[in-house]
Protein backbone atom coordinates (compact mmCIF):
# COMPACT_ATOMS: atom_id res chain seq x y z
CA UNK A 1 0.00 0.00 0.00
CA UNK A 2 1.46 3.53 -0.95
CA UNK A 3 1.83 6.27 1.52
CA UNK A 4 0.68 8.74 -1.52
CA UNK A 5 -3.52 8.88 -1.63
CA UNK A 6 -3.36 10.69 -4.86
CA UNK A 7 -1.01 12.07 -7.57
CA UNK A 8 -1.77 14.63 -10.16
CA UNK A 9 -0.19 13.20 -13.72
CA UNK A 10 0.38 16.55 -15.94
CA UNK A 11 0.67 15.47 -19.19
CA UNK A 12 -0.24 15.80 -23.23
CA UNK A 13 -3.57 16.00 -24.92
CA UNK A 14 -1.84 14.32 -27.57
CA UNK A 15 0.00 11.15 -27.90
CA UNK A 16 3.07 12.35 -29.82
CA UNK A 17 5.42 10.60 -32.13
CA UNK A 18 6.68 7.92 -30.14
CA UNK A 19 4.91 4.67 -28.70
CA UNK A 20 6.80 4.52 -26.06
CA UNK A 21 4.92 7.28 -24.49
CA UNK A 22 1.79 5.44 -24.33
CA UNK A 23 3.28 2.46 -23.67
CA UNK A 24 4.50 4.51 -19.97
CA UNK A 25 1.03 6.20 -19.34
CA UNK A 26 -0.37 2.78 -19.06
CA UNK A 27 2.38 1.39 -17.26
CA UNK A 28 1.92 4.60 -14.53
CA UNK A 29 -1.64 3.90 -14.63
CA UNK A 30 -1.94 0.43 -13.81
CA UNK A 31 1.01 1.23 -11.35
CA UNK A 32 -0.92 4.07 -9.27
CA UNK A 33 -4.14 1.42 -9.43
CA UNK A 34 -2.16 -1.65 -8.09
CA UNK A 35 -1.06 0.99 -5.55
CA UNK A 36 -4.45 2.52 -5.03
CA UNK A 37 -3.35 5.89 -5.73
CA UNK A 38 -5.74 7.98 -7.47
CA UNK A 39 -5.08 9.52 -10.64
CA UNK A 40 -6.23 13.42 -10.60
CA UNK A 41 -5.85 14.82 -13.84
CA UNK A 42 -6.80 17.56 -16.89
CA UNK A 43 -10.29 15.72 -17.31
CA UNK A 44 -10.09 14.62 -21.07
CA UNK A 45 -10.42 11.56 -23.27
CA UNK A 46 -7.64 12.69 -25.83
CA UNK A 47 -3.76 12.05 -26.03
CA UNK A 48 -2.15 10.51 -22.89
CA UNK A 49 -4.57 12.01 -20.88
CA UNK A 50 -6.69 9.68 -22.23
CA UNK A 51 -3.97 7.04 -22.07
CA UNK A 52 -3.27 7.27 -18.20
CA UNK A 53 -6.96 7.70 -17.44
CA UNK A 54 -7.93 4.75 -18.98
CA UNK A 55 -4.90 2.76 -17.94
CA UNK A 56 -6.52 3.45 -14.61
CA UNK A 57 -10.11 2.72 -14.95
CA UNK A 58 -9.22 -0.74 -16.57
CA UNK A 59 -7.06 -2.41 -13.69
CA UNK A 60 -9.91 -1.06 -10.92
CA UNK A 61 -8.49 2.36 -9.78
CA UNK A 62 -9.77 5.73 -8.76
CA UNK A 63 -9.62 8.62 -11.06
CA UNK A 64 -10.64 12.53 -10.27
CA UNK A 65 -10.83 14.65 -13.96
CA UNK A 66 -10.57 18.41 -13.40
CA UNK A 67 -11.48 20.77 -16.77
CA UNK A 68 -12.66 23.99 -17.61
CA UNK A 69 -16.09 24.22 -18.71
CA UNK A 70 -14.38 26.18 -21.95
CA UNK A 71 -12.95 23.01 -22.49
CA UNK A 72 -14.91 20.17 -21.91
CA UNK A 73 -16.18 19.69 -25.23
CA UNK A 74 -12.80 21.13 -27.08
CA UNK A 75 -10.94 18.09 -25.21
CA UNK A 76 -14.00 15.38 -25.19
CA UNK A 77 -14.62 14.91 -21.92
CA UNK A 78 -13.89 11.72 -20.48
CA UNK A 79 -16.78 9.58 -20.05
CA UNK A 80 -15.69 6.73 -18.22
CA UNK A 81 -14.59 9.46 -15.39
CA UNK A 82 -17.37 9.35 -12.87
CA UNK A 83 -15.40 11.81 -10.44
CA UNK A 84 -15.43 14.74 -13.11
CA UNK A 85 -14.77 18.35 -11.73
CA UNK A 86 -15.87 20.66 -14.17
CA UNK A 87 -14.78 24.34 -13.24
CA UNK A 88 -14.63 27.96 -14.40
CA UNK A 89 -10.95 28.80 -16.21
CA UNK A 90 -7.55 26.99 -16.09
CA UNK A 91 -6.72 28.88 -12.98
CA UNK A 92 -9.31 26.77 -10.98
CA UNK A 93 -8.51 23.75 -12.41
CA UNK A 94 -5.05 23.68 -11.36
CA UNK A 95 -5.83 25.04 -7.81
CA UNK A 96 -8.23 21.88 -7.57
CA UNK A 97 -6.11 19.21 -8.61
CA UNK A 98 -3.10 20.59 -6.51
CA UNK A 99 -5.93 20.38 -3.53
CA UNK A 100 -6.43 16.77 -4.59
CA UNK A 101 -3.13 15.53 -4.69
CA UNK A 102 -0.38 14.46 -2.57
CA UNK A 103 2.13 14.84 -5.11
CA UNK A 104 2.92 15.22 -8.87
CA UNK A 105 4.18 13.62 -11.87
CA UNK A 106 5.07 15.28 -15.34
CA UNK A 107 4.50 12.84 -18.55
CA UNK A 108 5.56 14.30 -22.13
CA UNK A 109 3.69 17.10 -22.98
CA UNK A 110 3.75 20.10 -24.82
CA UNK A 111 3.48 24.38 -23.18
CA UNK A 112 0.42 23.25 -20.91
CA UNK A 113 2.49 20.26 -19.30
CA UNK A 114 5.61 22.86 -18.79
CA UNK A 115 3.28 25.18 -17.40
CA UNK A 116 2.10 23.42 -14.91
CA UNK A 117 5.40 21.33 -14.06
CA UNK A 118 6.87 24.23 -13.40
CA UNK A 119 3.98 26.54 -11.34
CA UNK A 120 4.37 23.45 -8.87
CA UNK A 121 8.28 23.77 -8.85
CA UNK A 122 8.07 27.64 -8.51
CA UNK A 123 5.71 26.92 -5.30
CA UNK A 124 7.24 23.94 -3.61
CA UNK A 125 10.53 26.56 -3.74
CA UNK A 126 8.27 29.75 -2.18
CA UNK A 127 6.80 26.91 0.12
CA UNK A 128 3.48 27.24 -0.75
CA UNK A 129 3.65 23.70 -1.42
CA UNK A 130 5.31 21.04 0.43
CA UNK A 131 4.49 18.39 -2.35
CA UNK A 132 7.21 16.08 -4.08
CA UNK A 133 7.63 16.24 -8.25
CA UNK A 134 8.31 13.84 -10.51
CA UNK A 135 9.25 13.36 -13.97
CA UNK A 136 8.90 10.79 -16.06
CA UNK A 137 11.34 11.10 -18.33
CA UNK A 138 10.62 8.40 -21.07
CA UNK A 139 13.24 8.22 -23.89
CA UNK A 140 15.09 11.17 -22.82
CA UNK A 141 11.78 13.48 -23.39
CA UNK A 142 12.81 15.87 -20.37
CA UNK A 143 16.73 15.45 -21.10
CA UNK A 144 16.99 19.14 -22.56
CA UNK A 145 14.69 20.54 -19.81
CA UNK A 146 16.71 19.24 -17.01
CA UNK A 147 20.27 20.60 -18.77
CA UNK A 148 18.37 23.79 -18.75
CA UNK A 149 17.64 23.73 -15.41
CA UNK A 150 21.83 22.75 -14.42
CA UNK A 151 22.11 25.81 -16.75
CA UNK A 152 20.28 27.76 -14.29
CA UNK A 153 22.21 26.55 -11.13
CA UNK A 154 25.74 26.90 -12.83
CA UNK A 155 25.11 30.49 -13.60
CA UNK A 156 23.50 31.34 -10.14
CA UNK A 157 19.69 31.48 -11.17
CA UNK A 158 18.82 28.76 -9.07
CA UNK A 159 20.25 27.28 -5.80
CA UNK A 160 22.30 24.01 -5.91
CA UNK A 161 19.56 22.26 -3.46
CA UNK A 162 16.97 23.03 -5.70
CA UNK A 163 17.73 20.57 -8.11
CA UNK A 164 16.19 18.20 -5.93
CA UNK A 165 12.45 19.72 -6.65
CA UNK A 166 12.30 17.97 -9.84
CA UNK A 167 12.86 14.07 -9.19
CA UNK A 168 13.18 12.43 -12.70
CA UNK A 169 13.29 8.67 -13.56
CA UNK A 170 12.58 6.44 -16.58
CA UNK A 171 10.27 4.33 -15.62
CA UNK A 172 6.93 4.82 -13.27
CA UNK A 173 7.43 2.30 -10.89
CA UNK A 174 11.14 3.55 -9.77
CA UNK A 175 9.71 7.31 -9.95
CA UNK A 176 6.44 6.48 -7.36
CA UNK A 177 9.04 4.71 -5.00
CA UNK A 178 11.29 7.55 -5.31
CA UNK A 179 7.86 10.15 -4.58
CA UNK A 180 6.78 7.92 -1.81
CA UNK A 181 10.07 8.58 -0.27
CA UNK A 182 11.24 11.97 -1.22
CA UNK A 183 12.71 14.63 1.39
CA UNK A 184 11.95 17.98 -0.10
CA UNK A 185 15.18 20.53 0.40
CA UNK A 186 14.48 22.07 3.32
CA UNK A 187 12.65 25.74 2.07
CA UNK A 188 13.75 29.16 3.48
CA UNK A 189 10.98 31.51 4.68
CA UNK A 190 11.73 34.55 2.36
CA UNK A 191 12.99 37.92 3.45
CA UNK A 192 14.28 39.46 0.30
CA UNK A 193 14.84 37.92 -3.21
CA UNK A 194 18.61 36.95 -2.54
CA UNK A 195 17.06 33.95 -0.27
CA UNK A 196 14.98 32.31 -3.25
């Protein structure tokens, strides 16, 4: 049994070029059900979103879908999801499935899936959240993202023991243990911007 309740999976309303992808969101879904972890996610039917959501629902688990009503029909709703949140604007809908969720997990995805990967980072390092994130990192997807961010810390951008915000592994079972497990860098309560 997991000590995580509930992780939100941020990932692509599309499937991209690669199999392997959807060959992971179904391996992370039927992990997080054999777990009983719930999957809390962008609501839709589409892309790995779909993927994961279904990977769920087949092998028995929980799932909680969170999307704007702009967007419900623009992504086809997911109608297996019986747990469906429908709210106002994207702003909401991220504010409800951080609520829902003990921690995080990034998938391949395109600006939406960066957005929200890194909102969480930004607030785990203000402490606003105290919530581990993961990336799973199939086929090298994040490899240029995480130079980027060692291109931050070597030029003084970002602290050294920040790195460890962003826990990235290749395959979902190894990155749920490491979740499960995770000590977040212990966060400074901020007096002026030299501190963050």
């Amino acid at each position: 049994m997991s000590t995580l309740k509930s992780i939100c999976v941020f990932c692509g309303s599309k499937s991209g070029n690669d199999q392997l992808y959807q060959q992971a969101a179904i391996e992370l879904g039927r992990s997080m059900a054999q777990r009983n972890i719930t999957l809390v996610y962008g609501g839709g039917s589409i892309g790995l979103m779909g993927v994961i959501a279904d990977a769920v629902l087949e092998s028995g688990g929980n799932v909680i879908g969170v999307i704007p009503r702009q967007l419900a029909t623009k992504e086809l709703l997911h109608p297996g999801v019986e747990e469906m949140l429908v709210v106002e604007d994207m702003h909401t809908r991220k504010a409800k499935m951080s609520e829902c969720s003990d921690a995080f997990i990034a998938m391949p995805g395109g600006f939406g899936t960066l957005e929200e990967l890194f909102e969480v980072v930004s607030w785990v390092q203000l402490g606003i959240y105290s919530k581990p994130m993961g990336i799973l990192n199939i086929a090298g997807f994040y490899d240029p993202l995480l130079t980027m961010v060692e291109h931050c810390i070597e030029t003084e951008f970002i602290k050294p023991k920040y790195r460890e915000l962003i826990i990235a592994n290749e395959t979902a079972e190894t990155l749920i243990d490491h979740l499960e497990r995770h000590q977040l860098p212990v966060i400074e309560k901020f007096l002026d911007p030299e501190q963050i």
